[in-house]
PDB file of N, CA and C in Angstrom:
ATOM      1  N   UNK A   1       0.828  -1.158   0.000  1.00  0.00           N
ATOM      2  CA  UNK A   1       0.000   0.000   0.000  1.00  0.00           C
ATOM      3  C   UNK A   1       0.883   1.234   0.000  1.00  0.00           C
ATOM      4  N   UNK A   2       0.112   2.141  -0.975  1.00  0.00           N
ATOM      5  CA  UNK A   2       1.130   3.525  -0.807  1.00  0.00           C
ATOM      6  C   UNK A   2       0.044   4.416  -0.721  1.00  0.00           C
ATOM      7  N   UNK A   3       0.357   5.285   0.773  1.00  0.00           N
ATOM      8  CA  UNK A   3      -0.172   6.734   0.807  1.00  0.00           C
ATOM      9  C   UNK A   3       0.124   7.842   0.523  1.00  0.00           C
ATOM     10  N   UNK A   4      -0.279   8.417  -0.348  1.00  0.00           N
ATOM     11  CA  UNK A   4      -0.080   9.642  -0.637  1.00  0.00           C
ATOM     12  C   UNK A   4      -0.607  11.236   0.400  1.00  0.00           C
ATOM     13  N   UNK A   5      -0.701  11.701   0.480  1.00  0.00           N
ATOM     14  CA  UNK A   5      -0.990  13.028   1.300  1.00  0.00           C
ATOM     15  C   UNK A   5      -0.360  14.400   0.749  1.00  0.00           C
ATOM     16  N   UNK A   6      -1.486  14.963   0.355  1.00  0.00           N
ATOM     17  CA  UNK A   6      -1.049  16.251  -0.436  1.00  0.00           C
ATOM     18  C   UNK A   6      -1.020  17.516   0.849  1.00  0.00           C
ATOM     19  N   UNK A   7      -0.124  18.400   1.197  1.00  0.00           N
ATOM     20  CA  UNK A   7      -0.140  19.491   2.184  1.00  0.00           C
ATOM     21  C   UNK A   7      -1.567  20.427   2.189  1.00  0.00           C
ATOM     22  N   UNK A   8      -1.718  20.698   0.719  1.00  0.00           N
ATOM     23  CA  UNK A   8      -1.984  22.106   0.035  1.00  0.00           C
ATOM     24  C   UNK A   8      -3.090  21.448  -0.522  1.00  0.00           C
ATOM     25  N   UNK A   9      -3.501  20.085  -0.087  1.00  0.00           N
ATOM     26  CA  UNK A   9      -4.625  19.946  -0.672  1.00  0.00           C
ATOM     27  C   UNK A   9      -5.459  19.523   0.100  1.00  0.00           C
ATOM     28  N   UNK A  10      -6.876  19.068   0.123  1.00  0.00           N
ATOM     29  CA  UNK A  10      -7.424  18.457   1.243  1.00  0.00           C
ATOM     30  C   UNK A  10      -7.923  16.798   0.889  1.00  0.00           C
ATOM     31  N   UNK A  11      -6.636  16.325   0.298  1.00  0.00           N
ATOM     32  CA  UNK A  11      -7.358  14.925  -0.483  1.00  0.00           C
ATOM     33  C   UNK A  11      -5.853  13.859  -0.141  1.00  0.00           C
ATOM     34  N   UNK A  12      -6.469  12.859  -0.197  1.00  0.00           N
ATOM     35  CA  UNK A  12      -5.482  11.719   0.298  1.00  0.00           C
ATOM     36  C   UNK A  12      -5.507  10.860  -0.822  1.00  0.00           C
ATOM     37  N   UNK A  13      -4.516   9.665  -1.153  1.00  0.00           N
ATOM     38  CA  UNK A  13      -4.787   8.861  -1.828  1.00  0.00           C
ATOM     39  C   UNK A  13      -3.969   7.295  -1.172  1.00  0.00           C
ATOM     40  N   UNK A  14      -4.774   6.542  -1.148  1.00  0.00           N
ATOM     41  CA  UNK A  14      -4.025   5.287  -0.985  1.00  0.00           C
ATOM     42  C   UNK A  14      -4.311   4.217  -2.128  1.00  0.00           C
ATOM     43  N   UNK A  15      -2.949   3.913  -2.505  1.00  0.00           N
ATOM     44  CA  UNK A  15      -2.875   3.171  -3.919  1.00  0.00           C
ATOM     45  C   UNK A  15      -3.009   1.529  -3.011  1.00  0.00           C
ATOM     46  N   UNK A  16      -3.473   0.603  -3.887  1.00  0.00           N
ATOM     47  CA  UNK A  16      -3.714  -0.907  -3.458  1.00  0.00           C
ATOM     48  C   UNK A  16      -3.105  -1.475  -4.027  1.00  0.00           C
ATOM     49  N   UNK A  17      -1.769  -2.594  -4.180  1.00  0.00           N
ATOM     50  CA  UNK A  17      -1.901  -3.828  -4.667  1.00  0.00           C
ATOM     51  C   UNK A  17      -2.128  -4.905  -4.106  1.00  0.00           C
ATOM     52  N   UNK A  18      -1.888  -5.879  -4.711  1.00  0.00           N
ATOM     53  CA  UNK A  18      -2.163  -7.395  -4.460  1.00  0.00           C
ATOM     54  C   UNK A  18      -3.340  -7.828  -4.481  1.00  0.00           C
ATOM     55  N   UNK A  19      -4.041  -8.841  -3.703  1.00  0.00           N
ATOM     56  CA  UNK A  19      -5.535  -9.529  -3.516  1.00  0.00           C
ATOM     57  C   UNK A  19      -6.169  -9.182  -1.771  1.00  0.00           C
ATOM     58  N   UNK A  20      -7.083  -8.788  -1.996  1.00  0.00           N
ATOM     59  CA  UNK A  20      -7.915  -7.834  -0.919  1.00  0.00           C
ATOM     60  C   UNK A  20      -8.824  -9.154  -0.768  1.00  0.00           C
ATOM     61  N   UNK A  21      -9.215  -9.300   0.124  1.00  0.00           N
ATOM     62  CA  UNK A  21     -10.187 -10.410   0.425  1.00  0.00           C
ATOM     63  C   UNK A  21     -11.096  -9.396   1.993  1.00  0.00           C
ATOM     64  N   UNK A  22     -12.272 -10.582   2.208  1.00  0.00           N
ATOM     65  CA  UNK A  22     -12.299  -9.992   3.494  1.00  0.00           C
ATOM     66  C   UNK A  22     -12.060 -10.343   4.564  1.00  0.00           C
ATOM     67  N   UNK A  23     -11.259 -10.983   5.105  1.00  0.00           N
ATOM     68  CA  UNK A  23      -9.613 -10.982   5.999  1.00  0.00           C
ATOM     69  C   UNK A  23      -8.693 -10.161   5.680  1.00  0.00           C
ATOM     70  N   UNK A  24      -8.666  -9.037   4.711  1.00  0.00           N
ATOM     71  CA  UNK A  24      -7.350  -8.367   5.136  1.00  0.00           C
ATOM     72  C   UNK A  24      -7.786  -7.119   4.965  1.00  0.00           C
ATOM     73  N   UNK A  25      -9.297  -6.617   4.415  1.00  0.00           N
ATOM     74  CA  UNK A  25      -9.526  -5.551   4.145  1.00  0.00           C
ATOM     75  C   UNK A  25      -9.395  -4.776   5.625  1.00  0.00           C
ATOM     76  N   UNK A  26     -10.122  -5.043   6.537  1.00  0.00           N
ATOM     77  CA  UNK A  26      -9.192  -4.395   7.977  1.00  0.00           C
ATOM     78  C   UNK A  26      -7.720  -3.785   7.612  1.00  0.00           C
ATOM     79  N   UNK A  27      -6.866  -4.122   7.217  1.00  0.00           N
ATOM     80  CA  UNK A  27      -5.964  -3.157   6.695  1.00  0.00           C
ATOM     81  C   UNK A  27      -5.994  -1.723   6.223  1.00  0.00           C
ATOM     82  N   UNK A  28      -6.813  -2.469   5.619  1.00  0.00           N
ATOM     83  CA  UNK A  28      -7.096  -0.988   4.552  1.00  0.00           C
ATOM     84  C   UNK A  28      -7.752   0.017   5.475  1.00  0.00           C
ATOM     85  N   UNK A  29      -9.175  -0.917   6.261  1.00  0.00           N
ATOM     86  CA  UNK A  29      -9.794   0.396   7.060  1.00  0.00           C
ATOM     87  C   UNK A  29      -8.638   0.761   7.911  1.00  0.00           C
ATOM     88  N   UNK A  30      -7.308   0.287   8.875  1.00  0.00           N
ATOM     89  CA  UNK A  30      -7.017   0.855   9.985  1.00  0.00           C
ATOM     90  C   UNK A  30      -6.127   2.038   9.041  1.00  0.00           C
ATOM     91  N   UNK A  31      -5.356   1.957   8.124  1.00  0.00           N
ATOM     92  CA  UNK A  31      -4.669   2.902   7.377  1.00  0.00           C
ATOM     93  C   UNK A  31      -5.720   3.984   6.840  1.00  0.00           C
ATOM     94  N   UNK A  32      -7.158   4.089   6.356  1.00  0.00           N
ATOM     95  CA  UNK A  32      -8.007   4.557   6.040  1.00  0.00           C
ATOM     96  C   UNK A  32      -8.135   5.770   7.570  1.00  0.00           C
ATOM     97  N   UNK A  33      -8.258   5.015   8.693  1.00  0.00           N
ATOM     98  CA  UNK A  33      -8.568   5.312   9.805  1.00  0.00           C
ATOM     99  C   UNK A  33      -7.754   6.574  10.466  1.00  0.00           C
ATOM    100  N   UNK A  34      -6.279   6.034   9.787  1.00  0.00           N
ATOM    101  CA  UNK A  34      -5.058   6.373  10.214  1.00  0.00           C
ATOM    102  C   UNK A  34      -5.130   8.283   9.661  1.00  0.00           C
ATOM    103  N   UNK A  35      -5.422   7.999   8.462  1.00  0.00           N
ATOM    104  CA  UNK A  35      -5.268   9.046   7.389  1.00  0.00           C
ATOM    105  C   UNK A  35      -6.418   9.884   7.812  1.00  0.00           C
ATOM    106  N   UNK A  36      -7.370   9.719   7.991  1.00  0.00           N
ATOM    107  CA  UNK A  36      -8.909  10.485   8.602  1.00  0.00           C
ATOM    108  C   UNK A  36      -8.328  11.053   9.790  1.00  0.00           C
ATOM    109  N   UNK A  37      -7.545  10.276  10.837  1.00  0.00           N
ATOM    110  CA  UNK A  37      -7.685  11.122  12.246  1.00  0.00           C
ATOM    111  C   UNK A  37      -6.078  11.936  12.089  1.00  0.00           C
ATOM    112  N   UNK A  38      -5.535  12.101  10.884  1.00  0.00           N
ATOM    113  CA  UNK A  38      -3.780  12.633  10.748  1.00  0.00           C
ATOM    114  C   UNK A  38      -4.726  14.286  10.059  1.00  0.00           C
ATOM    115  N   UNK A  39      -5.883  13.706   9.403  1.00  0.00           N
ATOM    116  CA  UNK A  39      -6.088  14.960   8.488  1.00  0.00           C
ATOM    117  C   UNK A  39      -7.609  14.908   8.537  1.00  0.00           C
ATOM    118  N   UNK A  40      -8.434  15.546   9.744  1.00  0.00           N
ATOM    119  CA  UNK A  40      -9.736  15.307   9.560  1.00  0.00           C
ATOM    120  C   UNK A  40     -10.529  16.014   8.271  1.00  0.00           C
ATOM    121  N   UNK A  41     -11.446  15.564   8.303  1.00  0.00           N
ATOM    122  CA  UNK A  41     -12.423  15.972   6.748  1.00  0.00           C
ATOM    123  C   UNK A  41     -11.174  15.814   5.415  1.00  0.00           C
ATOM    124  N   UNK A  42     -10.620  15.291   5.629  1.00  0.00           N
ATOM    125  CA  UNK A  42     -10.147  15.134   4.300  1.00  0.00           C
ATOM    126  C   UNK A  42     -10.964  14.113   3.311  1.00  0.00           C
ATOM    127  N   UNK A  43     -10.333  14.486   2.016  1.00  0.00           N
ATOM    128  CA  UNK A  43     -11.180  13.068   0.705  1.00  0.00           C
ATOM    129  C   UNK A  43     -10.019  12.380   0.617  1.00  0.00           C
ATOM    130  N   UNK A  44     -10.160  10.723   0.881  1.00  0.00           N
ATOM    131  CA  UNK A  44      -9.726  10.005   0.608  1.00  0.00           C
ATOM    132  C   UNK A  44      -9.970   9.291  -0.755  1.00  0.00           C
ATOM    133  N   UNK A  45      -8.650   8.933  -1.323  1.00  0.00           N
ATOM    134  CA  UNK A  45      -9.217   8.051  -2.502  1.00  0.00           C
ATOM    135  C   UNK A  45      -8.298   6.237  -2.326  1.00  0.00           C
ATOM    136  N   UNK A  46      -9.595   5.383  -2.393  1.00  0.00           N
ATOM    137  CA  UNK A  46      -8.420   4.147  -2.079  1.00  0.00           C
ATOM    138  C   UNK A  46      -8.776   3.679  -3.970  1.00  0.00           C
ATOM    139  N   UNK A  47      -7.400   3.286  -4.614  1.00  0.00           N
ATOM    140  CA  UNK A  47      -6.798   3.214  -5.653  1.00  0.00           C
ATOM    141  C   UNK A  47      -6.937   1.849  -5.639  1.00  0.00           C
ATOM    142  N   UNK A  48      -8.029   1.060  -6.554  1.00  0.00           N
ATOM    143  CA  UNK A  48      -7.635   0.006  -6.312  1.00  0.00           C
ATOM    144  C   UNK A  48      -7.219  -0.896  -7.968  1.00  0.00           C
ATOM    145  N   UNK A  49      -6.602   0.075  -8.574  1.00  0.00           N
ATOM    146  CA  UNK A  49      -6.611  -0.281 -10.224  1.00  0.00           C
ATOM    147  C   UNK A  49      -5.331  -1.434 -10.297  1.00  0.00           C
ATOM    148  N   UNK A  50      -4.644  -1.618  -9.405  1.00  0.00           N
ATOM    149  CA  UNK A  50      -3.823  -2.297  -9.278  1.00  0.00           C
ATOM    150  C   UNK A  50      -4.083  -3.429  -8.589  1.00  0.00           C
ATOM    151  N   UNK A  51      -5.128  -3.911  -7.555  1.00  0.00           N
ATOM    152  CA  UNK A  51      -5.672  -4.977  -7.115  1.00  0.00           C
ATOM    153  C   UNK A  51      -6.439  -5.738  -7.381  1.00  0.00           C
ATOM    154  N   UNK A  52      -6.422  -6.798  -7.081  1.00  0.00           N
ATOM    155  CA  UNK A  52      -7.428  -7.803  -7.604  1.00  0.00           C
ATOM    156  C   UNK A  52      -8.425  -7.841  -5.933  1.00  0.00           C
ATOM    157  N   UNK A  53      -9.993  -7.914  -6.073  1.00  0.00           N
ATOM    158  CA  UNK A  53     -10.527  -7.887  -5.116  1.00  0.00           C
ATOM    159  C   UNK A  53     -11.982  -8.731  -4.625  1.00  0.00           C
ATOM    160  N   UNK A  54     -12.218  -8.956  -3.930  1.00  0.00           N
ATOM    161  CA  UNK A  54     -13.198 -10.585  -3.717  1.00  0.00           C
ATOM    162  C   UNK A  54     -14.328  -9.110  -3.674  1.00  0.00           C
ATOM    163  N   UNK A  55     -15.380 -10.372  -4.287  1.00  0.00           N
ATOM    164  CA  UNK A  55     -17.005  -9.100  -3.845  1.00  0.00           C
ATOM    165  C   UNK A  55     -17.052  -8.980  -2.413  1.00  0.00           C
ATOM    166  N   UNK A  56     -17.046  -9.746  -1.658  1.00  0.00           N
ATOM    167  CA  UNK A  56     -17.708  -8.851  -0.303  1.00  0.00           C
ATOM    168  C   UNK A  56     -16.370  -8.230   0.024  1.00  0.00           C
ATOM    169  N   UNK A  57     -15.334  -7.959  -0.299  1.00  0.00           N
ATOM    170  CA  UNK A  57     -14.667  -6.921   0.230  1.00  0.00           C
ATOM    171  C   UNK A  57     -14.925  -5.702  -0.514  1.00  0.00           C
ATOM    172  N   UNK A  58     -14.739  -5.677  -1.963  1.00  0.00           N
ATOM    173  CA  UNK A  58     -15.536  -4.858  -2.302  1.00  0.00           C
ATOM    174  C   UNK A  58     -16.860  -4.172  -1.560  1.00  0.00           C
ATOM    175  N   UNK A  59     -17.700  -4.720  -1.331  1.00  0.00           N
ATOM    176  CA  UNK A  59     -18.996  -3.889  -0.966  1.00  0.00           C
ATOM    177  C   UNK A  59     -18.482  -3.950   0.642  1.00  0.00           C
ATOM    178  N   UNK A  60     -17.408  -4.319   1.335  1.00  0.00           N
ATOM    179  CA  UNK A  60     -17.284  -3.525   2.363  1.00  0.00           C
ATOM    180  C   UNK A  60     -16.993  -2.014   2.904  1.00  0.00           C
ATOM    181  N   UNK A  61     -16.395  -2.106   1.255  1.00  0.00           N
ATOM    182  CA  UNK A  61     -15.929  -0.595   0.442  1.00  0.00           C
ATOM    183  C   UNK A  61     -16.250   0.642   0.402  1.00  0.00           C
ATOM    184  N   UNK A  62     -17.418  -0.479  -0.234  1.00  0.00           N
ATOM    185  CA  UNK A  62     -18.505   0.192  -0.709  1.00  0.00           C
ATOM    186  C   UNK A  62     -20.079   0.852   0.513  1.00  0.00           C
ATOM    187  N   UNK A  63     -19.596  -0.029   1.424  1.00  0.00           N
ATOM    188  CA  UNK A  63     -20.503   0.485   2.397  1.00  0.00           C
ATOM    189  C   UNK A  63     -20.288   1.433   3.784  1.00  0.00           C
ATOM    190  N   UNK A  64     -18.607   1.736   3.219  1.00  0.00           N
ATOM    191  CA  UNK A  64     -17.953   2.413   4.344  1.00  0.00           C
ATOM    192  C   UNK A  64     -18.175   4.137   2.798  1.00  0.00           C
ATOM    193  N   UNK A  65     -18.041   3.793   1.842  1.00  0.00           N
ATOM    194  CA  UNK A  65     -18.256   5.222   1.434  1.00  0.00           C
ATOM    195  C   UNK A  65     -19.576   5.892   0.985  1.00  0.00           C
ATOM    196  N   UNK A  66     -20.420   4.824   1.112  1.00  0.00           N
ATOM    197  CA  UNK A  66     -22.084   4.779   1.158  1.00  0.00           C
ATOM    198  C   UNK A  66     -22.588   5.920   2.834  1.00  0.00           C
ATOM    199  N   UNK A  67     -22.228   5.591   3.450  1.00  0.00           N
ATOM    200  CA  UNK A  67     -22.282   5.619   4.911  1.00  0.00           C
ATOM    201  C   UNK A  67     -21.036   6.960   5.497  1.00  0.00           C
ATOM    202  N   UNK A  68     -19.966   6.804   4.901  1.00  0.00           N
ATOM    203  CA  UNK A  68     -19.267   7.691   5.352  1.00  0.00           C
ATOM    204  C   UNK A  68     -18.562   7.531   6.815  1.00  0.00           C
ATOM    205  N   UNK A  69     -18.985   5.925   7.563  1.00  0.00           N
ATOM    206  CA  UNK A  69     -18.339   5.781   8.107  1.00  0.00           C
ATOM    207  C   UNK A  69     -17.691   4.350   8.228  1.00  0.00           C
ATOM    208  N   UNK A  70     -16.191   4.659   8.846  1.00  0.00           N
ATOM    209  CA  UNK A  70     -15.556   2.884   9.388  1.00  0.00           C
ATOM    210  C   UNK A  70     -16.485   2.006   9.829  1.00  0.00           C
ATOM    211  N   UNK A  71     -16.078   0.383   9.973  1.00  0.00           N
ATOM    212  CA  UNK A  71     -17.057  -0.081  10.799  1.00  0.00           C
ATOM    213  C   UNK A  71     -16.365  -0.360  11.980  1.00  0.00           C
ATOM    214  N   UNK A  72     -17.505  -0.167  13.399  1.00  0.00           N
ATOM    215  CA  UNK A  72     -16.978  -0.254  14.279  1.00  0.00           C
ATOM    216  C   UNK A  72     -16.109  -0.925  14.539  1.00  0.00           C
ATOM    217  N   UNK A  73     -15.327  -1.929  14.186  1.00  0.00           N
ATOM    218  CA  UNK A  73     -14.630  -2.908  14.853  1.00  0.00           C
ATOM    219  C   UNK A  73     -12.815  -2.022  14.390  1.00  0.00           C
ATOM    220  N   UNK A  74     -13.155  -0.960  13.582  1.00  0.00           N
ATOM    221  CA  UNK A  74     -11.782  -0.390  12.686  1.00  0.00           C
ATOM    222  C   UNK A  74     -11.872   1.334  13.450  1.00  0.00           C
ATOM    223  N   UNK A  75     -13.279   1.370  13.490  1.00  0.00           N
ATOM    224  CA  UNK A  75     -13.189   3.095  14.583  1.00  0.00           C
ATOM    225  C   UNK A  75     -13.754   3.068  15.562  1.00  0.00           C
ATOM    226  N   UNK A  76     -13.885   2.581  16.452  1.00  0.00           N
ATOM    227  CA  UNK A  76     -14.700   2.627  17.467  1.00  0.00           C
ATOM    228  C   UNK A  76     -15.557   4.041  17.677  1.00  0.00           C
ATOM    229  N   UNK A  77     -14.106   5.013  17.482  1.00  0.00           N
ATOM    230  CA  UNK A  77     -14.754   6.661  17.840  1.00  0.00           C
ATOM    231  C   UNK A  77     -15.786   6.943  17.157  1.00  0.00           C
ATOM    232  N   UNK A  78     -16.098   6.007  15.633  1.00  0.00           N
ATOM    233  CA  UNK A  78     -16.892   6.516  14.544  1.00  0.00           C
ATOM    234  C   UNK A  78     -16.739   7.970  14.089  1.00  0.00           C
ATOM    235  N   UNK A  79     -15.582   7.746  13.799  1.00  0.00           N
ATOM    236  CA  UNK A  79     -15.575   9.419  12.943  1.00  0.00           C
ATOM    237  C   UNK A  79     -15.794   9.486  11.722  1.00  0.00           C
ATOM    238  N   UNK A  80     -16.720  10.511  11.125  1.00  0.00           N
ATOM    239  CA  UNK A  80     -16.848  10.446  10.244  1.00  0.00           C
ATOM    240  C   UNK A  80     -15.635  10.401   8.861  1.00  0.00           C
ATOM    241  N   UNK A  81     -15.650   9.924   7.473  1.00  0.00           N
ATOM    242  CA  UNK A  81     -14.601   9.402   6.461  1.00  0.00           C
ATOM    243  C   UNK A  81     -15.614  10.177   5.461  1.00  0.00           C
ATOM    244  N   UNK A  82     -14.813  10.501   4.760  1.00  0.00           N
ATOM    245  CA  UNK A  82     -15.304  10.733   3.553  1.00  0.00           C
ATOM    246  C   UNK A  82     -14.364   9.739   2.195  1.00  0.00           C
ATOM    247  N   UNK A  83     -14.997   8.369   2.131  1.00  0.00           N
ATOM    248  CA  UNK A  83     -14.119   7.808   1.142  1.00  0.00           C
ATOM    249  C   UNK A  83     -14.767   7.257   0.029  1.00  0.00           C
ATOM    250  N   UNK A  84     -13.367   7.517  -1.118  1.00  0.00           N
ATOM    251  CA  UNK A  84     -14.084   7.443  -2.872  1.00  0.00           C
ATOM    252  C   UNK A  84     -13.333   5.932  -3.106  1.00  0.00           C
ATOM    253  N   UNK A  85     -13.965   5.508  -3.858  1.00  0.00           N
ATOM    254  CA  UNK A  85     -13.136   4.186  -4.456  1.00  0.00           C
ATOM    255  C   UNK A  85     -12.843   4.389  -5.730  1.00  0.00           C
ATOM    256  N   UNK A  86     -11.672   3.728  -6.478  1.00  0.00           N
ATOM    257  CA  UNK A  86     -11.772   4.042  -7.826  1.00  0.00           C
ATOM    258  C   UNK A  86     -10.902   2.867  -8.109  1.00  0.00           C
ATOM    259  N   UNK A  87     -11.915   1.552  -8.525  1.00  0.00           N
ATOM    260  CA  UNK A  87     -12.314   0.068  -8.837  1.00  0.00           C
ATOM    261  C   UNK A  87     -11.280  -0.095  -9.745  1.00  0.00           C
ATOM    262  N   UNK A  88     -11.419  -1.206  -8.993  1.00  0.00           N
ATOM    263  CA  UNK A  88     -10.058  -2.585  -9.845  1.00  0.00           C
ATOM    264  C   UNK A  88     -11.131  -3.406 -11.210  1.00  0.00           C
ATOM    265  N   UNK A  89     -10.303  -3.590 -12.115  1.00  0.00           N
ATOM    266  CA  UNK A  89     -11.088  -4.404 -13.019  1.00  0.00           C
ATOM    267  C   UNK A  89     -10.937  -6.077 -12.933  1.00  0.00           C
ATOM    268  N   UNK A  90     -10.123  -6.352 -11.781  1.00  0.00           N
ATOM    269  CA  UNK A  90     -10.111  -7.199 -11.743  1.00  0.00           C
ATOM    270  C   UNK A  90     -10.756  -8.014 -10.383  1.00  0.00           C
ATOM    271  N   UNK A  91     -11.880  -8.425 -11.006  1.00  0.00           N
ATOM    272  CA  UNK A  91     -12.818  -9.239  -9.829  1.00  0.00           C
ATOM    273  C   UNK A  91     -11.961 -10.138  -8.952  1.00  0.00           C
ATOM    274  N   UNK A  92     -12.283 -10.841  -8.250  1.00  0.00           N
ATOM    275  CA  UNK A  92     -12.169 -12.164  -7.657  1.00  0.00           C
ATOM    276  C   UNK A  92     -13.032 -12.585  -7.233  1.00  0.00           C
ATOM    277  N   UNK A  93     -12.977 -14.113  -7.311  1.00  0.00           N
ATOM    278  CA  UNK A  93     -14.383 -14.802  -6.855  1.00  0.00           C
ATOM    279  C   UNK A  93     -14.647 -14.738  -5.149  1.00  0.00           C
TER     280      UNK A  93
END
């Protein structure tokens, strides 16, 4: 995973490789987590053009930027996220 963080901007980016399942997507939220409470209200973007990714991790994704927030077990504080996805073409079963 690579994070990006712009000073002068109010937007983040974390690039993805490898295979995301849902056992490791917790990763992603605690670094997600990480980046929200370093730079509140910021836009995150998680990059996932480089990963290959199982559906329900996907729509775990998808339901943390639906919602706007972590799930408890990754924020307890529930702070609000503002996060974009921008999809891998490569599914996994």
């Amino acid at each position: 995973m690579v994070v990006k963080l712009e000073p002068d901007y109010p937007a983040a980016g974390i690039i993805v490789r490898g295979h995301i399942t849902s056992q490791s997507i917790p990763v992603i939220f605690a670094v997600v987590r990480r980046v929200n409470a370093a730079v509140p209200g910021v836009d995150i973007s998680v990059d996932l053009s480089l990963a290959g990714i199982t559906t329900e991790a996907l729509e775990e994704l998808k339901e943390v930027s639906r919602t706007g927030m972590l799930p408890l077990a990754a924020d307890p504080a529930r702070v609000p996220c503002h996060l974009r996805i921008l999809e891998s073409s490569r599914q996994m079963a």
